[in-house]
N, C-alpha and C. Protein backbone atom coordinates (compact mmCIF):
# COMPACT_ATOMS: atom_id res chain seq x y z
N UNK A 1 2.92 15.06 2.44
CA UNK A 1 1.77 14.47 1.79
C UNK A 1 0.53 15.23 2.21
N UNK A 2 -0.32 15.64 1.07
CA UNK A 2 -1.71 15.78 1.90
C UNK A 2 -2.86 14.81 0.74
N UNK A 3 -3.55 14.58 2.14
CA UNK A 3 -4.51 13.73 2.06
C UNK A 3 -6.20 14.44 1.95
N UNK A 4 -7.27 14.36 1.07
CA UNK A 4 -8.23 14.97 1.47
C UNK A 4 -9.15 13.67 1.55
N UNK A 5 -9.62 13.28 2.60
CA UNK A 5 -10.35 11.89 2.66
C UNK A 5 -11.78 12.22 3.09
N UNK A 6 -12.91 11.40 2.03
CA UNK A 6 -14.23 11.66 2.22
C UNK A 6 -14.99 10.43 2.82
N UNK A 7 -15.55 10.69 3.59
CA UNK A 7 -16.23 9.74 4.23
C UNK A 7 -17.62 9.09 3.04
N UNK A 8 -17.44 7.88 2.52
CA UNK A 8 -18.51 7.59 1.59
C UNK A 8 -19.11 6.45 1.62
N UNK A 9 -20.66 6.60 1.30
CA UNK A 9 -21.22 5.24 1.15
C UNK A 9 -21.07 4.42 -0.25
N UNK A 10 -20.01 4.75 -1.14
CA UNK A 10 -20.06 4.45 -2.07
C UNK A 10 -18.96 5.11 -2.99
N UNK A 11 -17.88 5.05 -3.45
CA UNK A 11 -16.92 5.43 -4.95
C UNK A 11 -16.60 4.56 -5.78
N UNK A 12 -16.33 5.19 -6.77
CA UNK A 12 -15.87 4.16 -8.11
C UNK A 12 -14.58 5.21 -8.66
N UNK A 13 -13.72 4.54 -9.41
CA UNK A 13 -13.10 5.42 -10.22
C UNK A 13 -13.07 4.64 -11.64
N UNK A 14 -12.97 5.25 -12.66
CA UNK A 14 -13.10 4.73 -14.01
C UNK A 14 -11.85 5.44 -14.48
N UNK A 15 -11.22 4.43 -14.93
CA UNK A 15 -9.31 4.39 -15.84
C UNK A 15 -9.58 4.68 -17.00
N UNK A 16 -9.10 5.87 -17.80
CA UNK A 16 -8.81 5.46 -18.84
C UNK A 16 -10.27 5.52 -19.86
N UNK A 17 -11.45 5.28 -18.76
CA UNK A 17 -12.30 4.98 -20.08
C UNK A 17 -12.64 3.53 -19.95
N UNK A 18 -12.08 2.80 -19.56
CA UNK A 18 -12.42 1.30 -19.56
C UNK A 18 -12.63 0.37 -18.67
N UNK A 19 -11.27 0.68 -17.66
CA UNK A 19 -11.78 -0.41 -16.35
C UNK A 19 -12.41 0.67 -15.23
N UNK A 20 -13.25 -0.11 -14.41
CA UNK A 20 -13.69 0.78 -13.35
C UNK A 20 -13.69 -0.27 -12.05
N UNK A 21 -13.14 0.65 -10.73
CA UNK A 21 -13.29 0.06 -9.23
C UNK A 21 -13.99 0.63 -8.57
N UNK A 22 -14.43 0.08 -7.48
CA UNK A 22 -15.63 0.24 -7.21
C UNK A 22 -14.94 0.07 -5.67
N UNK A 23 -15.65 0.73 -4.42
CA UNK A 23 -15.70 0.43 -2.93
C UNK A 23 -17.24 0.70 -2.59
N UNK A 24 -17.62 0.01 -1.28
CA UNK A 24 -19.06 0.39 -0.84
C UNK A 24 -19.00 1.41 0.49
N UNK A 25 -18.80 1.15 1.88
CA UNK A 25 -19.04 1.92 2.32
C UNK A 25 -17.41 2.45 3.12
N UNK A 26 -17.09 3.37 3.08
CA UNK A 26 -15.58 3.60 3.65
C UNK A 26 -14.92 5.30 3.26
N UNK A 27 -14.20 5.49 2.88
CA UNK A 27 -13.63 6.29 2.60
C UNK A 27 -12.70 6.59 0.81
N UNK A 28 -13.17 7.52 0.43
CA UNK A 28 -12.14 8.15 -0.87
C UNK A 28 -11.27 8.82 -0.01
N UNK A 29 -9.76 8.51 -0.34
CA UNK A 29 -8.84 9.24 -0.22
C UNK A 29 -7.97 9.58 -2.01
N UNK A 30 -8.35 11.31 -1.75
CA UNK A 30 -7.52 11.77 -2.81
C UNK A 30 -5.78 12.16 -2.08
N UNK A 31 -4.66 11.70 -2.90
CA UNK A 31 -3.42 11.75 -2.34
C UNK A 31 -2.60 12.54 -2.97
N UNK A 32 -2.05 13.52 -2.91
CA UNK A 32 -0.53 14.28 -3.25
C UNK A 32 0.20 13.98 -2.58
N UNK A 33 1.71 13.78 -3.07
CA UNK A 33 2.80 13.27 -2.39
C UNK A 33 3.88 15.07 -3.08
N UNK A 34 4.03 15.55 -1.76
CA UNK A 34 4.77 16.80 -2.40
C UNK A 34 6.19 16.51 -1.99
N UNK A 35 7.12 17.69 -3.07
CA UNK A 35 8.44 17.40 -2.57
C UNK A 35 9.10 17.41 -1.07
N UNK A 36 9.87 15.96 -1.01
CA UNK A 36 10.79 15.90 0.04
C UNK A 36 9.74 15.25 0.89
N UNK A 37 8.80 14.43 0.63
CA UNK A 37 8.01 13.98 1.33
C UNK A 37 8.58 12.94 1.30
N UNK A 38 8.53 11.38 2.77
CA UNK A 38 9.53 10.66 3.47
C UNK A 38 8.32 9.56 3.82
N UNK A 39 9.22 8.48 3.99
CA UNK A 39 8.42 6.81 4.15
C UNK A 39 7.80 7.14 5.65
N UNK A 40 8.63 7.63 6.48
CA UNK A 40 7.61 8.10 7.60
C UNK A 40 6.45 8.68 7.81
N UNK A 41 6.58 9.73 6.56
CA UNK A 41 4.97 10.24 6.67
C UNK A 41 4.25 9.46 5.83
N UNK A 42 4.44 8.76 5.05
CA UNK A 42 3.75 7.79 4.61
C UNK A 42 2.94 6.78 5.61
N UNK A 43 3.64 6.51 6.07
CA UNK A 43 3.10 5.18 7.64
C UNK A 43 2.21 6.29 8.00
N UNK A 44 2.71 7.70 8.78
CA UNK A 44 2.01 8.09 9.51
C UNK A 44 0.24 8.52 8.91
N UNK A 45 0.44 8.69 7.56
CA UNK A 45 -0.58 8.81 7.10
C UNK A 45 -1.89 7.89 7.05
N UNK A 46 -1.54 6.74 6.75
CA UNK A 46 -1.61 5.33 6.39
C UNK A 46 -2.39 4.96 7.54
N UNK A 47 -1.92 5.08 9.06
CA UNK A 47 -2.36 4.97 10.43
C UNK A 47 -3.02 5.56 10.52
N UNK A 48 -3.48 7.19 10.50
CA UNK A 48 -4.11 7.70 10.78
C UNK A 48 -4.87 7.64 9.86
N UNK A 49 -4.90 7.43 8.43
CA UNK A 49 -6.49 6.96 7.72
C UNK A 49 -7.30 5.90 8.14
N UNK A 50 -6.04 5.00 8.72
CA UNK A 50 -6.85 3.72 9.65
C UNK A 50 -7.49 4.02 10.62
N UNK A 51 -7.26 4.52 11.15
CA UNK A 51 -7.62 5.00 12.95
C UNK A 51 -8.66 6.00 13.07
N UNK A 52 -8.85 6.91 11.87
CA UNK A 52 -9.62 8.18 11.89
C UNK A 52 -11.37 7.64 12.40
N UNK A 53 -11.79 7.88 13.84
CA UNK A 53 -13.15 7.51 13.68
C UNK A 53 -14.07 8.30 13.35
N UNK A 54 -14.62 8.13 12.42
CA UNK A 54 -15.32 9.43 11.68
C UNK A 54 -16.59 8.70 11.52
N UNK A 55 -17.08 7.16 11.44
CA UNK A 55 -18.17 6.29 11.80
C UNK A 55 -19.10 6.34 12.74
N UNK A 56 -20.16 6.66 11.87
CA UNK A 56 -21.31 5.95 13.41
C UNK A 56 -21.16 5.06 14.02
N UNK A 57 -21.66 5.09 15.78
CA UNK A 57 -21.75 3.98 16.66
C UNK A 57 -23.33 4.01 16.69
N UNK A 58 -23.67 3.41 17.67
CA UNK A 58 -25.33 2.79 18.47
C UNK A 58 -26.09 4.47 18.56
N UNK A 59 -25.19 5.35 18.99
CA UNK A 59 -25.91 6.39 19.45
C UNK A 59 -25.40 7.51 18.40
N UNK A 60 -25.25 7.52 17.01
CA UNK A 60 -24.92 8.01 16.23
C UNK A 60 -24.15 9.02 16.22
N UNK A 61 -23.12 8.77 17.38
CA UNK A 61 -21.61 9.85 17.36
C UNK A 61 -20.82 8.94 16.50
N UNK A 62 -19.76 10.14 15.78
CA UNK A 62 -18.33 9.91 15.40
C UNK A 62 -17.57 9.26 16.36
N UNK A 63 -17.46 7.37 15.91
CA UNK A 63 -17.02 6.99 17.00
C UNK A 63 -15.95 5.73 16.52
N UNK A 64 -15.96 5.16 15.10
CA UNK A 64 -16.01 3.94 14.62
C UNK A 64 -14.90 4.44 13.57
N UNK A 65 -14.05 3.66 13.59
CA UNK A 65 -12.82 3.15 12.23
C UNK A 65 -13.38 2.16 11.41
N UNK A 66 -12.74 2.69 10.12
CA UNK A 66 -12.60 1.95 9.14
C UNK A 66 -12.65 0.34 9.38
N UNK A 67 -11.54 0.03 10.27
CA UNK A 67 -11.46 -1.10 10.78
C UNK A 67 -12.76 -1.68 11.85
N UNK A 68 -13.22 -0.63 12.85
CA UNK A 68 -14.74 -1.17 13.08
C UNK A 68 -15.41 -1.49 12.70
N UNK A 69 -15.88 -1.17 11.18
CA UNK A 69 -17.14 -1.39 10.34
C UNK A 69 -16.60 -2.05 9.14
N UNK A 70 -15.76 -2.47 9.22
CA UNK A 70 -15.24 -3.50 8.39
C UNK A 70 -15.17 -2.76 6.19
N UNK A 71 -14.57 -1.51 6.61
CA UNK A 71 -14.83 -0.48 5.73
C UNK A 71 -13.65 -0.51 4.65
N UNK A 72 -13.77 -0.20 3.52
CA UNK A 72 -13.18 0.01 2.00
C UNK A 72 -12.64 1.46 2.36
N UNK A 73 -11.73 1.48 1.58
CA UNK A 73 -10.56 2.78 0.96
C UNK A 73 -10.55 2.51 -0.49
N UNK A 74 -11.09 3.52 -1.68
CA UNK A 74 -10.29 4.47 -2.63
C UNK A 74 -8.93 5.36 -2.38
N UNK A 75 -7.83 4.71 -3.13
CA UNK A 75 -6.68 5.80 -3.28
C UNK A 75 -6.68 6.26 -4.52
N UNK A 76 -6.76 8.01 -5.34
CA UNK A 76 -6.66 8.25 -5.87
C UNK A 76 -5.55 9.31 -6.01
N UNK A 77 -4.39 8.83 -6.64
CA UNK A 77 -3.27 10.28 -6.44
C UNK A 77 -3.98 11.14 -7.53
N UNK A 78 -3.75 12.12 -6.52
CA UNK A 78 -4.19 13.94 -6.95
C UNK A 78 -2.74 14.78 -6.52
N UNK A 79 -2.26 15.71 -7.91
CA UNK A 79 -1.46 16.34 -7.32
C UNK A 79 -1.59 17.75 -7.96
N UNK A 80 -2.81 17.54 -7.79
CA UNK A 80 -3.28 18.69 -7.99
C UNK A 80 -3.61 19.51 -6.51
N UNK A 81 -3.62 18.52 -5.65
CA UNK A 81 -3.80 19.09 -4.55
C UNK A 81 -2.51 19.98 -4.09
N UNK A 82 -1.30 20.12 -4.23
CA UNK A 82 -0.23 20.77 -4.61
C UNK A 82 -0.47 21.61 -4.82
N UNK A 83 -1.68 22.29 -5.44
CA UNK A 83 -1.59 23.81 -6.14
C UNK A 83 -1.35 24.81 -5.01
N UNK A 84 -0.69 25.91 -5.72
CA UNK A 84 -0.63 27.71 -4.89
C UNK A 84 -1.25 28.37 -5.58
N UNK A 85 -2.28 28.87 -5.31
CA UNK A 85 -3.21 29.87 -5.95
C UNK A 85 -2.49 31.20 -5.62
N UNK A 86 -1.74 31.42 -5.09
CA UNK A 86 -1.27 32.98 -4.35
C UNK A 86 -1.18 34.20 -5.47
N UNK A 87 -1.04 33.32 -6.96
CA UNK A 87 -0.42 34.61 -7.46
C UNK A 87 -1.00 34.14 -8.83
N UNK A 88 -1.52 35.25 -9.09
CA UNK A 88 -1.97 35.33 -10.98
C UNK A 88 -3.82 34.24 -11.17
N UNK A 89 -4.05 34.00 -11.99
CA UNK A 89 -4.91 32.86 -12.31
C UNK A 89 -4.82 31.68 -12.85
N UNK A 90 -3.46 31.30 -12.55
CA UNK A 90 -3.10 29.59 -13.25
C UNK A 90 -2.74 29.11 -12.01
N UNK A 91 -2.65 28.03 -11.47
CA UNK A 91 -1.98 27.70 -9.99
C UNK A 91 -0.77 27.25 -10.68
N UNK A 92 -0.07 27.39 -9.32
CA UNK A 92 1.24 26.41 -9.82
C UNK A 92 1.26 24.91 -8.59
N UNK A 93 2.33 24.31 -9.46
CA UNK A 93 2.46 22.63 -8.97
C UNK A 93 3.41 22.30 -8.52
N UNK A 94 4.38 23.70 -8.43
CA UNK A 94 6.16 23.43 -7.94
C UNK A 94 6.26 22.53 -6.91
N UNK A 95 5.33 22.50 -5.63
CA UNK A 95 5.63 22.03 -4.83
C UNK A 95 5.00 20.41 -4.74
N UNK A 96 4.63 19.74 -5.65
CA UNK A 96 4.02 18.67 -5.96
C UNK A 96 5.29 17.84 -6.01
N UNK A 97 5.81 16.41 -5.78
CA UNK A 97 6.95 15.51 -6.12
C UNK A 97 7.49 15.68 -7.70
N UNK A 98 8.49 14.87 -7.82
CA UNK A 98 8.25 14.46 -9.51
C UNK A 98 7.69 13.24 -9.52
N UNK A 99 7.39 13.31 -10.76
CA UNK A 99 5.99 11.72 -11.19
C UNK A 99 6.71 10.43 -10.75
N UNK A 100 7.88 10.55 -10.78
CA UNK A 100 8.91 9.12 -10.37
C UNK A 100 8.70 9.08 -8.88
N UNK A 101 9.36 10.31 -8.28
CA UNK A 101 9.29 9.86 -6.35
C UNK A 101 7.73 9.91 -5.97
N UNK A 102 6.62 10.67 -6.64
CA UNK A 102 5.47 10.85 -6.09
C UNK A 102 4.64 9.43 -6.21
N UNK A 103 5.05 8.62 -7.61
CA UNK A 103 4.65 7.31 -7.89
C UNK A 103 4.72 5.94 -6.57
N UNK A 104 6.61 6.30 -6.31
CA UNK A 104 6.92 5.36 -5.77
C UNK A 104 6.83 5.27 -4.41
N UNK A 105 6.39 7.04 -3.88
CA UNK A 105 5.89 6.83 -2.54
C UNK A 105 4.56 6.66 -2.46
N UNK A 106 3.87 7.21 -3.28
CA UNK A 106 2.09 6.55 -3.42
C UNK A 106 2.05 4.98 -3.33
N UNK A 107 2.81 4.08 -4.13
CA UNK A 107 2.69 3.23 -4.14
C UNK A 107 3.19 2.44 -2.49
N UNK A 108 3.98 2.59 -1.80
CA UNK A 108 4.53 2.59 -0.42
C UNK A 108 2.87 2.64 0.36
N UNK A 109 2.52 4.20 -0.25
CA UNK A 109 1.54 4.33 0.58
C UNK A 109 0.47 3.34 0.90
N UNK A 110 0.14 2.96 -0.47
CA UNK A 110 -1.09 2.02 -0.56
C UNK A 110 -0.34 0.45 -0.18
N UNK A 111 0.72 -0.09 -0.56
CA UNK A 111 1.35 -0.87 0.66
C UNK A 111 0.70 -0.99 1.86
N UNK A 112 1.20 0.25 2.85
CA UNK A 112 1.00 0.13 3.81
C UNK A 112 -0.35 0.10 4.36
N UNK A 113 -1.34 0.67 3.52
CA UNK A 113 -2.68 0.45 3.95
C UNK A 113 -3.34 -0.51 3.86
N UNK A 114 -2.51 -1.48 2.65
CA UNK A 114 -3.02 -2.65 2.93
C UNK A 114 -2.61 -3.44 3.78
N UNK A 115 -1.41 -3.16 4.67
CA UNK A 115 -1.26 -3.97 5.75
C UNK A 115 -2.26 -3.96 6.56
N UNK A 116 -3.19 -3.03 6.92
CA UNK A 116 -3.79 -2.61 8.01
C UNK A 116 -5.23 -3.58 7.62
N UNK A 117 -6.16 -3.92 8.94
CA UNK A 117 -6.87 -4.72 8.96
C UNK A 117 -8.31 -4.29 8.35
N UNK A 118 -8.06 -3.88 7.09
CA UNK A 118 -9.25 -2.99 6.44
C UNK A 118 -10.17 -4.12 5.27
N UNK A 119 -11.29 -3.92 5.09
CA UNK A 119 -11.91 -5.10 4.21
C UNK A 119 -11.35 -5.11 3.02
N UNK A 120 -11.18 -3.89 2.35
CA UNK A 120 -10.06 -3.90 0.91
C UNK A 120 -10.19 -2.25 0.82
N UNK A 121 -8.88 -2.56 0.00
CA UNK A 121 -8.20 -1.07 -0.81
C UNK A 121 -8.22 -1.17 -1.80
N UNK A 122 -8.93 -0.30 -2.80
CA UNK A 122 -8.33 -0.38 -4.49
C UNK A 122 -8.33 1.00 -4.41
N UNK A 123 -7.31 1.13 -5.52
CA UNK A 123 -6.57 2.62 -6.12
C UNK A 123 -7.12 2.62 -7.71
N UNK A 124 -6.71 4.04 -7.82
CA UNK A 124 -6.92 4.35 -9.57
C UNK A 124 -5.30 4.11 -9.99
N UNK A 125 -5.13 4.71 -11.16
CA UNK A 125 -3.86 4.48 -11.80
C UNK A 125 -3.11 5.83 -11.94
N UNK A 126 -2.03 5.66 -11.18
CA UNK A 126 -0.86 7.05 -11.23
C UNK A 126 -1.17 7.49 -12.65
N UNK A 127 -1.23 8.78 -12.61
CA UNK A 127 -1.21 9.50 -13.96
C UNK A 127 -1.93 8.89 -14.79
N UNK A 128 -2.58 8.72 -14.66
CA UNK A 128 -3.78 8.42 -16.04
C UNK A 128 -5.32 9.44 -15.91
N UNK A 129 -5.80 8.86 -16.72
CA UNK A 129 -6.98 10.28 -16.70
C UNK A 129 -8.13 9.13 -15.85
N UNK A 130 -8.96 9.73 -15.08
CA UNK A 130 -9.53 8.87 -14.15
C UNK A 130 -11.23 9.79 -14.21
N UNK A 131 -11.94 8.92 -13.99
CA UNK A 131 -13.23 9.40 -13.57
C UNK A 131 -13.30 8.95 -12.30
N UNK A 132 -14.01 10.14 -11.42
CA UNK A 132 -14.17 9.26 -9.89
C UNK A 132 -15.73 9.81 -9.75
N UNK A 133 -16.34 9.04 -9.01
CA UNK A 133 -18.15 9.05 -8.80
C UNK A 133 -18.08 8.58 -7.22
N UNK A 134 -18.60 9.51 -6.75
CA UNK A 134 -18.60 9.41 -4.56
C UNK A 134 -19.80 9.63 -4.45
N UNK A 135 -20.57 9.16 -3.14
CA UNK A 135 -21.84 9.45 -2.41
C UNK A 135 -21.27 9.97 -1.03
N UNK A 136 -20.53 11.37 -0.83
CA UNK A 136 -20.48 11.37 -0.05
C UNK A 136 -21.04 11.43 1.37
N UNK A 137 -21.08 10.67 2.18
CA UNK A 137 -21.37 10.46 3.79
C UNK A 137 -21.43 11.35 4.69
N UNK A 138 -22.34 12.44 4.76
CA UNK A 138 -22.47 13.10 5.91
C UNK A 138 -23.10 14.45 5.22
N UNK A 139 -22.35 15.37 4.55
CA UNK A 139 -20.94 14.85 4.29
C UNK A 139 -19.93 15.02 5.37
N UNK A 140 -18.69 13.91 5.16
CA UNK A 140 -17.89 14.31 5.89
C UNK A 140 -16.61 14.10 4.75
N UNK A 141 -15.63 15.22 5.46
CA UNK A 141 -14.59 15.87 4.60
C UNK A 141 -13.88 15.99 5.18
N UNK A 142 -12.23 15.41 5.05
CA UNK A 142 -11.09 15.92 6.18
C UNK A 142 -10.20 16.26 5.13
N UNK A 143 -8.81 17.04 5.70
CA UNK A 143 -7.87 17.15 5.26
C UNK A 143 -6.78 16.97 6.44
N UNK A 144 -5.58 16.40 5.76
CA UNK A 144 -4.47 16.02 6.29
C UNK A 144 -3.55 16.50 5.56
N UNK A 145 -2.51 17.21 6.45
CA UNK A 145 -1.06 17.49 5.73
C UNK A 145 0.01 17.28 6.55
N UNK A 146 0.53 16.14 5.78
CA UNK A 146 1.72 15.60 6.76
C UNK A 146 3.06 16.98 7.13
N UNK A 147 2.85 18.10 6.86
CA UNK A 147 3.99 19.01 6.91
C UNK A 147 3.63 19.72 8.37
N UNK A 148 2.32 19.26 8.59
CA UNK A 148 2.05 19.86 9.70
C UNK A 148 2.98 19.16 11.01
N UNK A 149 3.12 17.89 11.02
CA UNK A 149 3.87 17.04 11.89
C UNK A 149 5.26 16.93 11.24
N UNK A 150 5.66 17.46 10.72
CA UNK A 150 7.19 17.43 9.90
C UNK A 150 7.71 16.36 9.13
N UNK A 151 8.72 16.28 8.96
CA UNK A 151 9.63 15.15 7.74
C UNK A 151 10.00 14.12 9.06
């Protein structure tokens, strides 16, 4: 899985054209689920979006979770994040899931984040065409790739 999660005072994503969700202050996480990716890295992901303190404290260090500040998550699957630029000018997506396992572990994913003691999670919609609108926070910008810690 990789994860690119933005620290924000604010996202929305708009479905389709019609419905739109909204979070206030917390984090966008854009999600690819690539092949042979496993319910373990799912959790592990899940935890560590929880846990990541990337929040101001009193003395304005990176010090505070999601769960400190009583903070919102956007999940938006991107599998576009999948791309290999290595060769030519089209990327390729080979290494992205198929839309069935990438669905049903996204969905796992966001499961599990809602277990975690976060004020709320809303997601956009697997495969659909999405508008997303961020203020990002800082900025701050991470990336995560669960291949780094293995299957």
């Amino acid at each position: 899985m990789k994860a690119v999660i933005q620290r924000v005072s604010f996202a929305e994503v708009t479905i389709d054209h019609t419905e739109t969700r909204r979070i206030e202050q917390g984090f966008l996480v854009l999600l690819c689920v690539m092949k042979g990716d496993t319910i373990k890295q799912a959790e592990f992901m899940a935890q560590k979006i929880a846990d990541l303190r990337v929040f101001s404290d009193e003395e304005d260090r990176m010090n505070r979770s999601l769960g400190d500040i009583n903070g919102d998550v956007l999940v938006i699957s991107n599998f576009t994040l999948s791309a290999d630029c290595k060769k030519g000018r089209r990327p390729s997506f080979d290494q992205a899931a198929s839309p069935a396992e990438a669905n049903a572990l996204y969905e796992e994913f966001v499961r599990l984040l809602r277990e975690k003691p976060l004020h709320r999670v809303e997601t956009g919609a697997f495969g659909a065409d999405m508008q997303v609108h961020l203020n990002n926070d800082g900025p701050v910008t991470l990336v995560i790739d669960t291949a780094q810690i293995g299957k």
